[in-house]
PDB file of N, CA and C in Angstrom:
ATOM      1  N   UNK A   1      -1.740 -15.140  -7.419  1.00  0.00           N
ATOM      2  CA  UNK A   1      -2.249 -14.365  -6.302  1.00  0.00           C
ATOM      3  C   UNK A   1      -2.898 -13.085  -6.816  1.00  0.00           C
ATOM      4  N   UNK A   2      -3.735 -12.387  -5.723  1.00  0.00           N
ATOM      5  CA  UNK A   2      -4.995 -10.848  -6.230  1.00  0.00           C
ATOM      6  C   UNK A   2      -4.457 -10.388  -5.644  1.00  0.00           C
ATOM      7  N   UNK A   3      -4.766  -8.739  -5.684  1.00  0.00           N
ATOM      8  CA  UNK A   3      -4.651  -7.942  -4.397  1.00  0.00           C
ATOM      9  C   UNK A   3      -4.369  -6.528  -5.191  1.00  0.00           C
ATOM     10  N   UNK A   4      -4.373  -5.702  -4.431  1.00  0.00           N
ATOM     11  CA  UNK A   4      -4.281  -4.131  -5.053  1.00  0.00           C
ATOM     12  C   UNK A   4      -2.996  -3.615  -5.017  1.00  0.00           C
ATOM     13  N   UNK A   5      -2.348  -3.393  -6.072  1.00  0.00           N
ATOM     14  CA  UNK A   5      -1.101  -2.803  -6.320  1.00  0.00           C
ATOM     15  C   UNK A   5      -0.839  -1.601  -5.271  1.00  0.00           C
ATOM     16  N   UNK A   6      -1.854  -0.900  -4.893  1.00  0.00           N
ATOM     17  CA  UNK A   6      -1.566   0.098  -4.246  1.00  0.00           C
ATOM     18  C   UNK A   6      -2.751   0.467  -3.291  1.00  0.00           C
ATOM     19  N   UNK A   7      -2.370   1.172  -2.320  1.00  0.00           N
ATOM     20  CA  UNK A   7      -3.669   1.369  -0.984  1.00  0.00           C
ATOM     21  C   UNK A   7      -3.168   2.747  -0.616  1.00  0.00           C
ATOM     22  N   UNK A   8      -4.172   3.617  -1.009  1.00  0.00           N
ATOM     23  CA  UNK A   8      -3.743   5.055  -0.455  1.00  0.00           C
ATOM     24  C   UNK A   8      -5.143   4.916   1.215  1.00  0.00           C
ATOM     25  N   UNK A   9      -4.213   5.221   2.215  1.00  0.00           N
ATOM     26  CA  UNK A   9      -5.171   5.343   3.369  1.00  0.00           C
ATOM     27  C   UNK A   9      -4.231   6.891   3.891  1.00  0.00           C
ATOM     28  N   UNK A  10      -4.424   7.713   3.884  1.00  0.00           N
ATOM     29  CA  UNK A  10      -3.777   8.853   4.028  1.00  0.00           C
ATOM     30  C   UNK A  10      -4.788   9.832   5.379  1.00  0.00           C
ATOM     31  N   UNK A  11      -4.109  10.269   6.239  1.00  0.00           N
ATOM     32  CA  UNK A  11      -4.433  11.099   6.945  1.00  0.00           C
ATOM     33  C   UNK A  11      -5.817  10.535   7.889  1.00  0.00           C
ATOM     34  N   UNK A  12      -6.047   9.005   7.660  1.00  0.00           N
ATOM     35  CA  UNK A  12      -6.584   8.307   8.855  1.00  0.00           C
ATOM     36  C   UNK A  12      -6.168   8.124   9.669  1.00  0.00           C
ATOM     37  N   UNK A  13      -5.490   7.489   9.667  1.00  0.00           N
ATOM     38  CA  UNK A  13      -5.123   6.758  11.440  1.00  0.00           C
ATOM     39  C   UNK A  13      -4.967   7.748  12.679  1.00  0.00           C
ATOM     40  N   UNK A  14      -4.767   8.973  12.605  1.00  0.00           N
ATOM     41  CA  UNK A  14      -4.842   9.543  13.060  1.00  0.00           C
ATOM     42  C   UNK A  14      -6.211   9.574  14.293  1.00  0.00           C
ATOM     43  N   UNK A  15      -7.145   8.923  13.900  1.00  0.00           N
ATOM     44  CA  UNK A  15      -8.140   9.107  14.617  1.00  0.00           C
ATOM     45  C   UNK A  15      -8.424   7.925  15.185  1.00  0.00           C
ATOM     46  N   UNK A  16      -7.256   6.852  14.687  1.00  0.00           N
ATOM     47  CA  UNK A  16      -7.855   5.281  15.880  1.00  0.00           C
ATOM     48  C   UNK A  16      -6.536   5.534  16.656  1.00  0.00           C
ATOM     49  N   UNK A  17      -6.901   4.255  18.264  1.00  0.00           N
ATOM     50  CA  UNK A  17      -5.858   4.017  19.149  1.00  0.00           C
ATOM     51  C   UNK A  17      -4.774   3.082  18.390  1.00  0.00           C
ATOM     52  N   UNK A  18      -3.810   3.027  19.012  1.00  0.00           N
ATOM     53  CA  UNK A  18      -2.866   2.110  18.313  1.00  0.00           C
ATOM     54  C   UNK A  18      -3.097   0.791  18.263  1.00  0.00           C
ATOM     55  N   UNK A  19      -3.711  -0.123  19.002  1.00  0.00           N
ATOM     56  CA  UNK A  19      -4.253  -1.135  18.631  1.00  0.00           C
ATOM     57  C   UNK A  19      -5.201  -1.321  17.210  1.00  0.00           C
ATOM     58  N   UNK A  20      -6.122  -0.269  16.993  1.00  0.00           N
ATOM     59  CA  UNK A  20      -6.674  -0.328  16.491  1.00  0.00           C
ATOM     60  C   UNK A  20      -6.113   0.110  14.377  1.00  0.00           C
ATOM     61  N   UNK A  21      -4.870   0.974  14.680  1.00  0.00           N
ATOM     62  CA  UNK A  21      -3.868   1.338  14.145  1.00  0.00           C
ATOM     63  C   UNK A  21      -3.457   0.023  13.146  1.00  0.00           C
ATOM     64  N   UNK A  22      -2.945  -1.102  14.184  1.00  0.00           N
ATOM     65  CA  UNK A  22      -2.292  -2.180  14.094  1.00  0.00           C
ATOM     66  C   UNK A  22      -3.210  -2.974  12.982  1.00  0.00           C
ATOM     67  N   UNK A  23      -4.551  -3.273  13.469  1.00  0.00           N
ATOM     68  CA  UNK A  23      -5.462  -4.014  12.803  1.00  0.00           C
ATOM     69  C   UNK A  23      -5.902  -3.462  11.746  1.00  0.00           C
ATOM     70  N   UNK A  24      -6.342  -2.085  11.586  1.00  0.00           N
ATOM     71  CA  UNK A  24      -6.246  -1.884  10.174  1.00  0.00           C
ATOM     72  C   UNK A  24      -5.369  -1.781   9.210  1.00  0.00           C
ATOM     73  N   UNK A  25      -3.824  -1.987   9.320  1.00  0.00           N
ATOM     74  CA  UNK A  25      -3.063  -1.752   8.882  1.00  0.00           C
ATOM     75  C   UNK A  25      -2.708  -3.355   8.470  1.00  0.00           C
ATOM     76  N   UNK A  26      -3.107  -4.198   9.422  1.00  0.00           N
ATOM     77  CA  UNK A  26      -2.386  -5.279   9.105  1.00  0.00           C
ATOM     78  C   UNK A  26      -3.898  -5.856   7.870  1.00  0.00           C
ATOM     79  N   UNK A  27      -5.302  -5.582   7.888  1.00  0.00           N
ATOM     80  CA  UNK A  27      -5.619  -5.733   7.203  1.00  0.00           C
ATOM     81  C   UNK A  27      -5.618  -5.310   5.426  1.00  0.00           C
ATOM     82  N   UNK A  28      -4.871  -4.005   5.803  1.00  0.00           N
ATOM     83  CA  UNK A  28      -4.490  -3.177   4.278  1.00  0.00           C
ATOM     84  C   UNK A  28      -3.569  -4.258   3.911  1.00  0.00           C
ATOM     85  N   UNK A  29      -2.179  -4.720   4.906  1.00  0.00           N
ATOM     86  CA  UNK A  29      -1.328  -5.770   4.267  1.00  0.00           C
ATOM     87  C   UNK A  29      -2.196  -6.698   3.594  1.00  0.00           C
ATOM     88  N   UNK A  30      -2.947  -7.489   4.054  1.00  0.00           N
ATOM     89  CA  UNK A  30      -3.711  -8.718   3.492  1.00  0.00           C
ATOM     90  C   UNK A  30      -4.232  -7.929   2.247  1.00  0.00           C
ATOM     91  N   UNK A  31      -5.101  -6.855   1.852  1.00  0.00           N
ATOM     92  CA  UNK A  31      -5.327  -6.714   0.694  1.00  0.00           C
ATOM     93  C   UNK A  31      -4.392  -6.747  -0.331  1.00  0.00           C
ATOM     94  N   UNK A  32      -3.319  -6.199  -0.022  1.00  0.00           N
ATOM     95  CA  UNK A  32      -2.114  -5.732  -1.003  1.00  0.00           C
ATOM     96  C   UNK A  32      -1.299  -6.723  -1.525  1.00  0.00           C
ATOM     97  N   UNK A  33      -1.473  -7.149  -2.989  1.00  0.00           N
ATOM     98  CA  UNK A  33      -0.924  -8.447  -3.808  1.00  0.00           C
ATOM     99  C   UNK A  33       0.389  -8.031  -3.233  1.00  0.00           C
ATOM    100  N   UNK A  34       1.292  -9.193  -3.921  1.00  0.00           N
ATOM    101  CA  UNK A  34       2.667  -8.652  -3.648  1.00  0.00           C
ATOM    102  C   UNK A  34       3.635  -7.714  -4.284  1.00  0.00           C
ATOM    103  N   UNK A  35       3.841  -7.137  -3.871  1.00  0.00           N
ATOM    104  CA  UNK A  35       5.001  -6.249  -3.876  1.00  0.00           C
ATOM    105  C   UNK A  35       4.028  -4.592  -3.898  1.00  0.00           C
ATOM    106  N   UNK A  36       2.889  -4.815  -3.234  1.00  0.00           N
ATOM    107  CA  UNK A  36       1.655  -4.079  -3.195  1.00  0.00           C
ATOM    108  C   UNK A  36       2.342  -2.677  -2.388  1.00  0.00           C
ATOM    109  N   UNK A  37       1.760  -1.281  -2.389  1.00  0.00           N
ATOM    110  CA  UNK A  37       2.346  -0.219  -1.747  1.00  0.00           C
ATOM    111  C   UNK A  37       1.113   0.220  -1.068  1.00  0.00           C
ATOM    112  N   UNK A  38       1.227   0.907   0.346  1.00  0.00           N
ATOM    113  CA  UNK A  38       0.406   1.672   1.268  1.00  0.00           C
ATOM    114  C   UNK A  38       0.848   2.789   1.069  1.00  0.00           C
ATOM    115  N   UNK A  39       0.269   3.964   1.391  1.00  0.00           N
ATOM    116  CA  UNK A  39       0.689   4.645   1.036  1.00  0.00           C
ATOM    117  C   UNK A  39      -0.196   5.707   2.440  1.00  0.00           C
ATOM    118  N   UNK A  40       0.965   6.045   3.404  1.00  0.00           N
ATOM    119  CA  UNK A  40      -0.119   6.752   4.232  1.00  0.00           C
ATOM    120  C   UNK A  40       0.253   8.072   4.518  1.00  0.00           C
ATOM    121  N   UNK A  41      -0.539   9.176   5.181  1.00  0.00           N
ATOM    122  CA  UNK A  41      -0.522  10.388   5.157  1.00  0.00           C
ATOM    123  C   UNK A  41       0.606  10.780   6.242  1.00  0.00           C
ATOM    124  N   UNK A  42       1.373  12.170   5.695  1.00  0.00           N
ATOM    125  CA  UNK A  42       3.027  12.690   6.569  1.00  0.00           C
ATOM    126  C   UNK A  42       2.632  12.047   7.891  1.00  0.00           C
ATOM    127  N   UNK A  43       1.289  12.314   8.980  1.00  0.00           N
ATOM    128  CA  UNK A  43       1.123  12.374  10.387  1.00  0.00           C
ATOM    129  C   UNK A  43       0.412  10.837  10.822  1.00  0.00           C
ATOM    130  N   UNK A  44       0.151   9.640   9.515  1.00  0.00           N
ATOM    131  CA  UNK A  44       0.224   8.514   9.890  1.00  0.00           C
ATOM    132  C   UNK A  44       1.365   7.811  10.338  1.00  0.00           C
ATOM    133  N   UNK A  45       1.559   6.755  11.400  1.00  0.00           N
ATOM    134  CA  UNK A  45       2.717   6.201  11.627  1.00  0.00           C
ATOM    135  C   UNK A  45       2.818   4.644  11.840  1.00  0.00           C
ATOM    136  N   UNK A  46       3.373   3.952  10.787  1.00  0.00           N
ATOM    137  CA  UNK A  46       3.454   2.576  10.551  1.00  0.00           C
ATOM    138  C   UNK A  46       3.223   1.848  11.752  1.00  0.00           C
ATOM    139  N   UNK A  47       2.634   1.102  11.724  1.00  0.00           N
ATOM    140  CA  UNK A  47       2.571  -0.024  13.515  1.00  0.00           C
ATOM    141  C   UNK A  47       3.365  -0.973  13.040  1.00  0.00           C
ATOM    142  N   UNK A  48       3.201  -1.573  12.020  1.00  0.00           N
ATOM    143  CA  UNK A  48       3.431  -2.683  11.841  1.00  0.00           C
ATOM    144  C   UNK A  48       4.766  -2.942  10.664  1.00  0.00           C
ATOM    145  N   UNK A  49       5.606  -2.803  11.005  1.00  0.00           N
ATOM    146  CA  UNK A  49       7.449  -2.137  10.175  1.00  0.00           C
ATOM    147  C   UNK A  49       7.481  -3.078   9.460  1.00  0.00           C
ATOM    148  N   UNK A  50       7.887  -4.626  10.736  1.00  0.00           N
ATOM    149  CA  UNK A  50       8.065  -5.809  10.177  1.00  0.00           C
ATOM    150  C   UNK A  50       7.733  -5.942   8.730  1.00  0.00           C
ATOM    151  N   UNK A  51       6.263  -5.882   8.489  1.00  0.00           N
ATOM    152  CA  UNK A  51       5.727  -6.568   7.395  1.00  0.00           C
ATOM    153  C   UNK A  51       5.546  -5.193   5.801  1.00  0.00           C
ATOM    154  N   UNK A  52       6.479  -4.322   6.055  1.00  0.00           N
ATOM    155  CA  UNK A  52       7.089  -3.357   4.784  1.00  0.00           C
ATOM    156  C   UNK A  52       8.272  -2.761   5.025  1.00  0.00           C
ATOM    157  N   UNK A  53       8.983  -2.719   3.670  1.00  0.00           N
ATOM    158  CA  UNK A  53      10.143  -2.164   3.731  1.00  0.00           C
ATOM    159  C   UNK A  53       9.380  -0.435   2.904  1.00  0.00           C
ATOM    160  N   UNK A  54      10.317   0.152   3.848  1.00  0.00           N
ATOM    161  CA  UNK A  54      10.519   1.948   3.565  1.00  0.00           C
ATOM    162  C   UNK A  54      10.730   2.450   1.979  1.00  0.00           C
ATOM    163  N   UNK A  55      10.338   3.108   1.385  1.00  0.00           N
ATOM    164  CA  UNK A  55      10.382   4.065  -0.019  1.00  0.00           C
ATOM    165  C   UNK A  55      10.189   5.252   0.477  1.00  0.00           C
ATOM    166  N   UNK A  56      11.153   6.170  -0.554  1.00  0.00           N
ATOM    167  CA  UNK A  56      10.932   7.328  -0.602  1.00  0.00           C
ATOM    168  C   UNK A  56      11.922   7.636  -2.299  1.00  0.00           C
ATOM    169  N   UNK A  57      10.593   8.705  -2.670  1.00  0.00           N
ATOM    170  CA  UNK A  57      10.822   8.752  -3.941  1.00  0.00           C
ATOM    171  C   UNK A  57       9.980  10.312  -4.367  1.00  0.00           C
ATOM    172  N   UNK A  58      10.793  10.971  -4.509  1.00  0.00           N
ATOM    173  CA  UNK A  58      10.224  12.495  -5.062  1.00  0.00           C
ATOM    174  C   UNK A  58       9.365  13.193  -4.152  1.00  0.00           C
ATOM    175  N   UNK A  59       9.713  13.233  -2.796  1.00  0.00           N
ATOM    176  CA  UNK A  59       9.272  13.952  -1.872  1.00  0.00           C
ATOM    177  C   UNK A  59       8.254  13.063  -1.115  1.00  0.00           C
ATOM    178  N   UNK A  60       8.122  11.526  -1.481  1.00  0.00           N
ATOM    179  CA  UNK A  60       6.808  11.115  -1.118  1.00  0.00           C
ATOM    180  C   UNK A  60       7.371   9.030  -0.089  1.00  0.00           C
ATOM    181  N   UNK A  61       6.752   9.370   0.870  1.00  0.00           N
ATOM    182  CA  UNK A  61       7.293   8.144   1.471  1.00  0.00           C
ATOM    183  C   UNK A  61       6.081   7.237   1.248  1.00  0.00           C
ATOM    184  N   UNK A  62       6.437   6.211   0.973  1.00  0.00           N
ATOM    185  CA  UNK A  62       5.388   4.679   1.160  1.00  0.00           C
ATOM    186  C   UNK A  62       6.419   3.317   1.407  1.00  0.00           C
ATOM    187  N   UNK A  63       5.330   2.459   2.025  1.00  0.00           N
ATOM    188  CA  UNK A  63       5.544   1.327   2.444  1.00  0.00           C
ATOM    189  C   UNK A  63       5.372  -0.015   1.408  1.00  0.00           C
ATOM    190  N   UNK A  64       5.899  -0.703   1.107  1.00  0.00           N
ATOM    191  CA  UNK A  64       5.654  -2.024   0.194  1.00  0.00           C
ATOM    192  C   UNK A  64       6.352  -3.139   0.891  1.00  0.00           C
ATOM    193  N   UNK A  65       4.714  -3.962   0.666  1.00  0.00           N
ATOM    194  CA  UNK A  65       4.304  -5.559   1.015  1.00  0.00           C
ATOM    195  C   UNK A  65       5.995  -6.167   1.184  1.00  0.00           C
ATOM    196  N   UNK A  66       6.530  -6.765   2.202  1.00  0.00           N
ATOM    197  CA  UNK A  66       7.743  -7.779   2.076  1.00  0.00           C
ATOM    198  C   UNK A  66       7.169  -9.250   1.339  1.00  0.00           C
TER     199      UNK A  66
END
């Protein structure tokens, strides 16, 4: 399998509706090989939980691919 170890989208989402939230987010999943990390900004907020488990590590939270 491909895909990008890591996806910084930081301090976007902020500016779509939550639907729209959902779909780009679920498309970052599809990029992200496995065990791939998102990585989004303090005032982004996950839509989509199900499909990452929670990190936090040296002051810094991200999400990785289940």
């Amino acid at each position: 399998e491909t895909g990008f170890d890591i996806v910084f989208c930081r301090n976007v989402m902020i500016y779509f509706n939550d639907d729209v939230k959902k779909q780009v987010q679920k498309t970052l999943y599809d990029a992200l090989g496995p065990g791939g990390a998102l990585v989004l900004g303090p005032t982004d907020i996950l839509m989509i939980p199900e499909l990452f488990t929670l990190h936090r590590r040296r002051g810094y939270t991200y999400y990785v691919k289940k």
